[in-house]
C-alpha atoms as a PDB file:
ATOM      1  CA  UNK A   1      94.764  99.208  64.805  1.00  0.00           C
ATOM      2  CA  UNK A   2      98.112  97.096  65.635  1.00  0.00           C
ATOM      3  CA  UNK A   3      96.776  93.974  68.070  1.00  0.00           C
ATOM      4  CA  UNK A   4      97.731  94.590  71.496  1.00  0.00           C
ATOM      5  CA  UNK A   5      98.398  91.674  73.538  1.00  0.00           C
ATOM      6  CA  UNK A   6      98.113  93.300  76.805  1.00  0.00           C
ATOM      7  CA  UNK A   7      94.298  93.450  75.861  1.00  0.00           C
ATOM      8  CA  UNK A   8      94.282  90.042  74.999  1.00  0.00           C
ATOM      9  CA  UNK A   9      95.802  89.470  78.335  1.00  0.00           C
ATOM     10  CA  UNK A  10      95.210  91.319  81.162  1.00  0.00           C
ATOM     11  CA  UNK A  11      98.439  89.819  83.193  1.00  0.00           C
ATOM     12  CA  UNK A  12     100.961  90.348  79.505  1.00  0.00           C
ATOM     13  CA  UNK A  13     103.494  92.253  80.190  1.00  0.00           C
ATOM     14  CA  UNK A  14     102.649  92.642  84.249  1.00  0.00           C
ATOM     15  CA  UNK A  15     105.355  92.227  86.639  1.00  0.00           C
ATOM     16  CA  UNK A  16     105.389  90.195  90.182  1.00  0.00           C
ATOM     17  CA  UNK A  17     107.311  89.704  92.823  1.00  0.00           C
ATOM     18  CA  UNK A  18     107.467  85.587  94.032  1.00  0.00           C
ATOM     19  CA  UNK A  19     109.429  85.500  97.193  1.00  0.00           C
ATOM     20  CA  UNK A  20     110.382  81.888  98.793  1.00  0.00           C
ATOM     21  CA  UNK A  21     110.443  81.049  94.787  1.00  0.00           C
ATOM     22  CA  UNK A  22     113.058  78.262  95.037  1.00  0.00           C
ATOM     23  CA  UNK A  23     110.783  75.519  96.031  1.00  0.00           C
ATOM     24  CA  UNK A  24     107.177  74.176  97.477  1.00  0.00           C
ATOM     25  CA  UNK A  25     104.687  77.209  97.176  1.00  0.00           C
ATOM     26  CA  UNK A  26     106.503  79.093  95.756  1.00  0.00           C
ATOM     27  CA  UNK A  27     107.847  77.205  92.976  1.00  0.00           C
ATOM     28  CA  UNK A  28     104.675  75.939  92.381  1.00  0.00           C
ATOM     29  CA  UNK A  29     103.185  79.818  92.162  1.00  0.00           C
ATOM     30  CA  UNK A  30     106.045  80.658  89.735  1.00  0.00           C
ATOM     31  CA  UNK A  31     105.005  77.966  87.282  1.00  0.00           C
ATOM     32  CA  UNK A  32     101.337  79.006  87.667  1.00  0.00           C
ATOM     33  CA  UNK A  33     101.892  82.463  86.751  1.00  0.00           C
ATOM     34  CA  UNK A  34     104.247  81.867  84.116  1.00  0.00           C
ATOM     35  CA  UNK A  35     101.488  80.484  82.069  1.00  0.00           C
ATOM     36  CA  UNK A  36      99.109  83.001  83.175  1.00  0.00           C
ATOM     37  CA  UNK A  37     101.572  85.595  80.943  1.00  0.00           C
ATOM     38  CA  UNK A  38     103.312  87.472  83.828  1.00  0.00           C
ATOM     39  CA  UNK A  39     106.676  88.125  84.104  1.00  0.00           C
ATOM     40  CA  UNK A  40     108.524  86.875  87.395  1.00  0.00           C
ATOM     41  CA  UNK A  41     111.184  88.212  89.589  1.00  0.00           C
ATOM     42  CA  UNK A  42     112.041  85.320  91.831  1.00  0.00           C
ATOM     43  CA  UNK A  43     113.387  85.648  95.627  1.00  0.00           C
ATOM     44  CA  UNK A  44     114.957  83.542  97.967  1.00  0.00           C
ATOM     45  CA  UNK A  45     117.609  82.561  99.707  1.00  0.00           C
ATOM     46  CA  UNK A  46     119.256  79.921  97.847  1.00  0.00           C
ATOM     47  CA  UNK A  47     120.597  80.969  94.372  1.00  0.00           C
ATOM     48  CA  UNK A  48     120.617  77.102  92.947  1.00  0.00           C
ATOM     49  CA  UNK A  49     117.215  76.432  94.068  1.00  0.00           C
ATOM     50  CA  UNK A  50     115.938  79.770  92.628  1.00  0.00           C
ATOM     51  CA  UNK A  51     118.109  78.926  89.511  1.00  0.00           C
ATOM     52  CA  UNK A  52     116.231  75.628  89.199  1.00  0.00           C
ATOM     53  CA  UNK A  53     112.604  77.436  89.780  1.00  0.00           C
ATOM     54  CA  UNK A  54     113.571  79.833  86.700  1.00  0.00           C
ATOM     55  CA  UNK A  55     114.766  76.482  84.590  1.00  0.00           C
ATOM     56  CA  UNK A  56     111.404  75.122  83.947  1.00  0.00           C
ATOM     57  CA  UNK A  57     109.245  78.548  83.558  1.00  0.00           C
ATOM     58  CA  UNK A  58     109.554  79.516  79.556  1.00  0.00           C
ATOM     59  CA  UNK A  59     111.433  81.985  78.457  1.00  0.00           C
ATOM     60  CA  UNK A  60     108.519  84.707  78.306  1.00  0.00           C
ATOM     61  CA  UNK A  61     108.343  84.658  82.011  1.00  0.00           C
ATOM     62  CA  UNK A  62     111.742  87.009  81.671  1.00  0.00           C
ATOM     63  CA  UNK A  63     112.827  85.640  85.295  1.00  0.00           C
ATOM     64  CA  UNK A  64     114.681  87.765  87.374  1.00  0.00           C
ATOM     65  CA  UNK A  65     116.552  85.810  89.971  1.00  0.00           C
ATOM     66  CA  UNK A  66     117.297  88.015  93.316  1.00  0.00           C
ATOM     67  CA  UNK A  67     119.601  86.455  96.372  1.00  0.00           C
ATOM     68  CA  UNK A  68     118.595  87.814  99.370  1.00  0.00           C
ATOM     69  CA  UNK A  69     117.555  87.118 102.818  1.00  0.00           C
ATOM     70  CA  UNK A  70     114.262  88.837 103.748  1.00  0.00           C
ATOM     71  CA  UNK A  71     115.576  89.665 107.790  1.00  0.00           C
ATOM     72  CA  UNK A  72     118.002  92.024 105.738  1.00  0.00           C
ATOM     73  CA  UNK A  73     115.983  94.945 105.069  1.00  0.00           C
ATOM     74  CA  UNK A  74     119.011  96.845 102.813  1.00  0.00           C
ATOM     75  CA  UNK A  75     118.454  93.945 101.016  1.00  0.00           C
ATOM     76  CA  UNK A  76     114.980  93.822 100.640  1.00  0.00           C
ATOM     77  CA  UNK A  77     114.553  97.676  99.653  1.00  0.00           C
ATOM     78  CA  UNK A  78     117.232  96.776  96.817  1.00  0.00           C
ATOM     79  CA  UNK A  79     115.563  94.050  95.423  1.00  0.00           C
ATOM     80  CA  UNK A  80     112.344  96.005  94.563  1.00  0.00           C
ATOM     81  CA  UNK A  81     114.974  98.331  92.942  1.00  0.00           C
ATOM     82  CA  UNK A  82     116.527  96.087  90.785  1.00  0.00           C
ATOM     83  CA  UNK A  83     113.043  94.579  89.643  1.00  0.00           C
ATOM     84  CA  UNK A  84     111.874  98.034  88.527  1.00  0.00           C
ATOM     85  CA  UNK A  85     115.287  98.602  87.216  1.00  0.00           C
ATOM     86  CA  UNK A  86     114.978  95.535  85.109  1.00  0.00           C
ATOM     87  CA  UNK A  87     111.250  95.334  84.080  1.00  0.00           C
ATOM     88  CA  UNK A  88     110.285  99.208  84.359  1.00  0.00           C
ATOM     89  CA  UNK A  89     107.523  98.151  86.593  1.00  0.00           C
ATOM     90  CA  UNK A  90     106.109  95.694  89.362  1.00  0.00           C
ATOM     91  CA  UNK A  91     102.454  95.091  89.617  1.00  0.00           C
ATOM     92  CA  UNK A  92     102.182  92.357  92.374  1.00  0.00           C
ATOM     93  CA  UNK A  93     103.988  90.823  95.131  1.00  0.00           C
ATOM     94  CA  UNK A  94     103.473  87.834  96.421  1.00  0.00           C
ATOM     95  CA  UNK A  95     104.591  87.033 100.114  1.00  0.00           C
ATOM     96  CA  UNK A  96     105.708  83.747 100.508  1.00  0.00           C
ATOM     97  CA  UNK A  97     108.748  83.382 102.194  1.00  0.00           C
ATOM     98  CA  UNK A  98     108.926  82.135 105.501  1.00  0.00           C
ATOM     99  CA  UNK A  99     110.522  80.008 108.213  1.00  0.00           C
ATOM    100  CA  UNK A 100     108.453  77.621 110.995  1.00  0.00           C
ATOM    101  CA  UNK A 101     110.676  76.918 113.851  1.00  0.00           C
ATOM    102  CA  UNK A 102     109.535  74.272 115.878  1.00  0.00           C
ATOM    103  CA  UNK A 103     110.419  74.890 119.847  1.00  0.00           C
ATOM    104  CA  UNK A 104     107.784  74.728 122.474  1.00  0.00           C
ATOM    105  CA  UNK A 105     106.979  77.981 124.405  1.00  0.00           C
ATOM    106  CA  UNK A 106     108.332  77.415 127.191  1.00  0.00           C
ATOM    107  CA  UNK A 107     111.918  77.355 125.552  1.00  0.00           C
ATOM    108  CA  UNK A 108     111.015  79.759 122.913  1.00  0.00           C
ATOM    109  CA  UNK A 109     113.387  83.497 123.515  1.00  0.00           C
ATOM    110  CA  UNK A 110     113.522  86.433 122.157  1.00  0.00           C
ATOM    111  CA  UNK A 111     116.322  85.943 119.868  1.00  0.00           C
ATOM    112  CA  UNK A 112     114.258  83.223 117.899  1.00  0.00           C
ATOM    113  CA  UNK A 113     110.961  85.666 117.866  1.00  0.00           C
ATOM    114  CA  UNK A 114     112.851  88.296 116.386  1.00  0.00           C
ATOM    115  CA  UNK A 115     114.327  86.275 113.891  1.00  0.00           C
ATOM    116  CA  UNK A 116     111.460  84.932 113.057  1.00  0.00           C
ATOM    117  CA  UNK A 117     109.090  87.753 112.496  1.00  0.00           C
ATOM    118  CA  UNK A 118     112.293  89.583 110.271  1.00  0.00           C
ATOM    119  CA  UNK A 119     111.770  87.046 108.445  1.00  0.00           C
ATOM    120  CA  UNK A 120     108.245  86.202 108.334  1.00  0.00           C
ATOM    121  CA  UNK A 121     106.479  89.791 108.785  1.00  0.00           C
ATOM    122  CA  UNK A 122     109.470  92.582 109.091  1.00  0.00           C
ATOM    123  CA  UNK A 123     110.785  91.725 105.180  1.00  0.00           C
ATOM    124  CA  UNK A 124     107.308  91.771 103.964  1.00  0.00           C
ATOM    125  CA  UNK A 125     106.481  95.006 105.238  1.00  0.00           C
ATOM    126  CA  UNK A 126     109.416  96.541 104.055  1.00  0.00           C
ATOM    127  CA  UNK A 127     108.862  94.592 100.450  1.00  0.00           C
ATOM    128  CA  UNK A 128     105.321  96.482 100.276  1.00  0.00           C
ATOM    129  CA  UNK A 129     106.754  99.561 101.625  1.00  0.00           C
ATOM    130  CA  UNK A 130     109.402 100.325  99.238  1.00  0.00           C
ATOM    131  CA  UNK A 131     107.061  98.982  96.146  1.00  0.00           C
ATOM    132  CA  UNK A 132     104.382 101.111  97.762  1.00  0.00           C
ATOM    133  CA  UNK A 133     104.852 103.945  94.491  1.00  0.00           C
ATOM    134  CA  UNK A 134     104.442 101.367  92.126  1.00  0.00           C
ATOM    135  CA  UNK A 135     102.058  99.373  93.590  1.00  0.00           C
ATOM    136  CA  UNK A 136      99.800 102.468  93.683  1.00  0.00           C
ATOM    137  CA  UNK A 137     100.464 103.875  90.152  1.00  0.00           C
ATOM    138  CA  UNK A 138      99.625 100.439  88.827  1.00  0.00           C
ATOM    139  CA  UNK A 139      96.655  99.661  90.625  1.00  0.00           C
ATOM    140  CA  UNK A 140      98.875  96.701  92.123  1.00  0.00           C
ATOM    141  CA  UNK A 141      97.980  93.211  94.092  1.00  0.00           C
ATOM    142  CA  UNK A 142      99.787  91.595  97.056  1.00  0.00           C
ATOM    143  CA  UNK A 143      98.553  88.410  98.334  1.00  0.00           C
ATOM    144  CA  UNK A 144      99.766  87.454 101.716  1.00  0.00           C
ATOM    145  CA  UNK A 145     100.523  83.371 102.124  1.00  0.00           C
ATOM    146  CA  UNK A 146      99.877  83.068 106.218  1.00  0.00           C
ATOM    147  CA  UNK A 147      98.717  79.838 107.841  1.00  0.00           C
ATOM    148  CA  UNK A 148      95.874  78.700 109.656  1.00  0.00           C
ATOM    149  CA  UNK A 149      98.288  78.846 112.737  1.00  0.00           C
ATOM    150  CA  UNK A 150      97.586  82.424 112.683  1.00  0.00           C
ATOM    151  CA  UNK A 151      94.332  81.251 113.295  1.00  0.00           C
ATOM    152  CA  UNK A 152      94.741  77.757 115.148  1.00  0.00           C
ATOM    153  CA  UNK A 153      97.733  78.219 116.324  1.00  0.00           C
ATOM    154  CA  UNK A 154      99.695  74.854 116.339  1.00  0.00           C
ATOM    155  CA  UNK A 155     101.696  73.093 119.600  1.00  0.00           C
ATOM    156  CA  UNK A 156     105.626  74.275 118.963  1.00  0.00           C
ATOM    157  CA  UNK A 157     104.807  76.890 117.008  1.00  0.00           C
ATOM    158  CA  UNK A 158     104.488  79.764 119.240  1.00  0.00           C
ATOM    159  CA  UNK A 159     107.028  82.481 116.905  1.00  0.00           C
ATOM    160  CA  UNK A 160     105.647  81.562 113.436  1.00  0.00           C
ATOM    161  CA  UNK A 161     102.027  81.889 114.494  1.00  0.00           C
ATOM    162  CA  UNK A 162     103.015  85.235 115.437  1.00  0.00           C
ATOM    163  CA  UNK A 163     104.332  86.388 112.614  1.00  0.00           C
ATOM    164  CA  UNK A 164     101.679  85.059 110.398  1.00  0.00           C
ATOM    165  CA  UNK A 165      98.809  86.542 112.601  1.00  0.00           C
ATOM    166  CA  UNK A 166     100.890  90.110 111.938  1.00  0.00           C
ATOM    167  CA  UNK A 167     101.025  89.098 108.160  1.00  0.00           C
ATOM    168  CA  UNK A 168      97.077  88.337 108.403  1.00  0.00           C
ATOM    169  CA  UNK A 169      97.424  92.381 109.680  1.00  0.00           C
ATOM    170  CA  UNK A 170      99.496  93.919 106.611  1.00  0.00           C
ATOM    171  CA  UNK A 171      96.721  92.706 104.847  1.00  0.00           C
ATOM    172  CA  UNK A 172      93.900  94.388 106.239  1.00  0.00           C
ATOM    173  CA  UNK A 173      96.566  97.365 106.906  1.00  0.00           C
ATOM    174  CA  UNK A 174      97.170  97.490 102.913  1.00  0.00           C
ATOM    175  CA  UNK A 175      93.395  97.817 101.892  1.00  0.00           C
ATOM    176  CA  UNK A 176      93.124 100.646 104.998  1.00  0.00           C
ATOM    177  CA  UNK A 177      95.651 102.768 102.984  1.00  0.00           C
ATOM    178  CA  UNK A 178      94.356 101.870  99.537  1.00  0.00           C
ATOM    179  CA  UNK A 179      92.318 104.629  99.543  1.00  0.00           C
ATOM    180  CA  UNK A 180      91.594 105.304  95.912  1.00  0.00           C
ATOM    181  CA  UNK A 181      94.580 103.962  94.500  1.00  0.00           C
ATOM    182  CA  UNK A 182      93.071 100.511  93.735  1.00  0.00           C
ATOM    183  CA  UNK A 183      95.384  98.669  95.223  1.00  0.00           C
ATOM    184  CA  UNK A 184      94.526  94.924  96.720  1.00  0.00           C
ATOM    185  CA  UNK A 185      95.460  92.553  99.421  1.00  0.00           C
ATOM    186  CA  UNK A 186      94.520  89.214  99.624  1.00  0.00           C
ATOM    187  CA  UNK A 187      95.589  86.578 102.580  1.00  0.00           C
ATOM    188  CA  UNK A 188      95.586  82.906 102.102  1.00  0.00           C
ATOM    189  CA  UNK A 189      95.894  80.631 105.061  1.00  0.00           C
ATOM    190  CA  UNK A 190      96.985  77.452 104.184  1.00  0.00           C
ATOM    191  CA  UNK A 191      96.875  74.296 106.449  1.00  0.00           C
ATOM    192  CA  UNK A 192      99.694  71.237 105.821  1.00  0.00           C
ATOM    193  CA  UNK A 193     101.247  71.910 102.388  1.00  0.00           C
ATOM    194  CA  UNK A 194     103.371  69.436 100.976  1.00  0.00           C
ATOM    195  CA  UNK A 195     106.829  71.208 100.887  1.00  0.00           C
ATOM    196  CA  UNK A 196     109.965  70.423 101.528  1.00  0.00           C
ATOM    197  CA  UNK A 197     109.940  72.570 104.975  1.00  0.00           C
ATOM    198  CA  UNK A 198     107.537  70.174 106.258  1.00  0.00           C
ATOM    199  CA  UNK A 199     109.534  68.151 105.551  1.00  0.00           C
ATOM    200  CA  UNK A 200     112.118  68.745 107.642  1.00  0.00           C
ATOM    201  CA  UNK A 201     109.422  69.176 110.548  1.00  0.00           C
ATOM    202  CA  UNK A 202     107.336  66.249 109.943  1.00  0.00           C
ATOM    203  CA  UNK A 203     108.200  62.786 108.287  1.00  0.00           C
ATOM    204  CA  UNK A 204     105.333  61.014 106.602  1.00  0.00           C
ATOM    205  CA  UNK A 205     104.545  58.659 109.585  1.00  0.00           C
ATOM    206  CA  UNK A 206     104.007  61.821 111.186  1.00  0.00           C
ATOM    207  CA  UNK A 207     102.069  63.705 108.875  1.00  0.00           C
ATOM    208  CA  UNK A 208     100.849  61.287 106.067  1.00  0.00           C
ATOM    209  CA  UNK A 209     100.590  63.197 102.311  1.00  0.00           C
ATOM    210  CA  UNK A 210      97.439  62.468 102.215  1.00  0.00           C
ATOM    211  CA  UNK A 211      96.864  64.754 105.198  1.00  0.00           C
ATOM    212  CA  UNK A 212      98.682  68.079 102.917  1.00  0.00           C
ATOM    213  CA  UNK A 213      97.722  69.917 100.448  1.00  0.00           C
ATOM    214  CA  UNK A 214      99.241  70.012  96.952  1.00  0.00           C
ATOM    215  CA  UNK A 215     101.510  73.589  96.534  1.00  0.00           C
ATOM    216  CA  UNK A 216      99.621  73.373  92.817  1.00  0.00           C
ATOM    217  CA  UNK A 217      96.410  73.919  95.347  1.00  0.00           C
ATOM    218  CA  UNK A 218      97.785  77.232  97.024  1.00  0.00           C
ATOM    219  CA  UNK A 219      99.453  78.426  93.973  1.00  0.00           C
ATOM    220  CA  UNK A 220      95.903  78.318  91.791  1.00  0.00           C
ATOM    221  CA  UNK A 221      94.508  80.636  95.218  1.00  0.00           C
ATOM    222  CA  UNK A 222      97.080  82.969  94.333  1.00  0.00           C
ATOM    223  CA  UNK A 223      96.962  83.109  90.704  1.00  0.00           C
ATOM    224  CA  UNK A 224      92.793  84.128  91.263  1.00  0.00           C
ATOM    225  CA  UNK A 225      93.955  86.541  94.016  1.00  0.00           C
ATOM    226  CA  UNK A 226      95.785  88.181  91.224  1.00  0.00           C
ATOM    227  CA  UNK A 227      93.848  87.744  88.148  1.00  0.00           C
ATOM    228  CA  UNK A 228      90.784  89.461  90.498  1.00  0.00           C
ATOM    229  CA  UNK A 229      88.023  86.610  90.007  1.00  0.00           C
ATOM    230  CA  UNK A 230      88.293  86.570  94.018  1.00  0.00           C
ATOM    231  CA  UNK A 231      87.781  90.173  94.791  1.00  0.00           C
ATOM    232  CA  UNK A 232      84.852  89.833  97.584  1.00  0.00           C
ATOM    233  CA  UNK A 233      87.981  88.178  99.721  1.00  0.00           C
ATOM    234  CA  UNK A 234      90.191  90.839  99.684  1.00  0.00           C
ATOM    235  CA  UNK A 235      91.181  92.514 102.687  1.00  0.00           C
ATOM    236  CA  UNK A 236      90.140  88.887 104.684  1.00  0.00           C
ATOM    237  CA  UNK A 237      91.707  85.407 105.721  1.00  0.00           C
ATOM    238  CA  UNK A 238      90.794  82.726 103.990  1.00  0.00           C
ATOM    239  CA  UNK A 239      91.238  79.307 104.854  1.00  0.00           C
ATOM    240  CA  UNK A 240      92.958  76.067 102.432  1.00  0.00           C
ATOM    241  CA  UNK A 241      92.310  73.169 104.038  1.00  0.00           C
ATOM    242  CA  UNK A 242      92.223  69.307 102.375  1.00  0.00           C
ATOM    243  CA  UNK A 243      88.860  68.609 101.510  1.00  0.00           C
END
């Protein structure tokens, strides 16, 4: 019998999705599963940032680099097309994307809420949603990356804890429609990463780095999430803090 290297490896030839893939987490996750042996579509906003993530994965990651703003649902149902278009499959997706605007609640409107939980929640919804077919023929994975603000919320931080506590939801929403289908949702809820969005929230006087965590930290979460040593967590939060 010819060898087969998807029995060697379980994650050869398996497609996910990365979104927020030019930098921090993300970045970080698309290196990580790279070497694990699956091939990437990467999302995000930014096509020189996304082009820079793709740079340093080797070639047998295949990336697929997709543009697009996750409050643009059009955009969001084409980009699952265009990764089954391209690979003939997805197997995971892995929601990472996100922005943390930083106003205090008593100047926080609606116009920043919405835009924030488009962006945070609405896209990911719509992501699993329009992958939902192939998710369920391949007995797919999504892991979730929240924060512990959706469980301690922080000050300033009213609209992302939102949307994060409705992310914790999709979760626990995708393994109530699994059904038999084997599909599996994970959430991780990270506290301080150190990314270049805290960055622009925090300087280091602030928030010293040896207060965050490493993306490489989050990124190995996900990478178990998907390779299903973690299984007894699915369908839960679970909590990354510094030790």
């Amino acid at each position: 019998m010819a060898d087969d290297p998807t029995h060697r490896d379980p994650a050869a030839g398996r497609v996910v999705l990365v979104t927020g893939a030019g930098s921090g987490i993300g970045r970080a996750t698309a290196g990580r599963l790279a070497a694990d042996g699956w091939r990437l579509a990467l999302l995000g906003r930014t096509r020189a940032t996304l082009e820079a993530t793709a740079a340093a994965l080797p070639e047998s990651a295949s990336p697929l680099i997709l543009v697009a703003d996750l409050a643009d649902d059009e955009a969001c149902r084409s980009a699952i097309s265009r990764i089954v278009e391209h690979f003939g499959r997805l197997d995971a997706i892995v929601n990472n994307a996100g922005v943390a605007p930083q106003v205090q609640i008593g100047e926080t409107d609606a116009t920043l809420v919405r835009e924030t939980l488009d962006r945070n929640l609405v896209g990911p919804i719509v992501l699993v949603a329009t992958a939902w077919p192939e998710l369920t023929a391949r007995r797919g994975r999504v892991v979730n990356v929240s924060s512990m603000a959706s469980l301690d919320p922080f000050r300033g931080f009213t609209a992302y804890a939102a949307s994060k506590a409705g992310l914790d939801s999709l979760t626990r929403s995708i393994m109530a429609e699994a059904d038999d289908t084997g599909v599996t949702a994970f959430t991780i809820n990270p506290g301080i990463v150190e990314t270049p969005l805290l960055r622009k929230l925090f300087d280091e006087a602030t928030v010293p780095p040896s207060m965050a965590l490493a993306p490489a930290r989050i990124a190995d979460e996900i990478a178990a999430c998907l390779a299903g040593t973690c299984d007894d967590r699915a369908g839960r939060t679970h909590p990354v803090v510094p030790d």
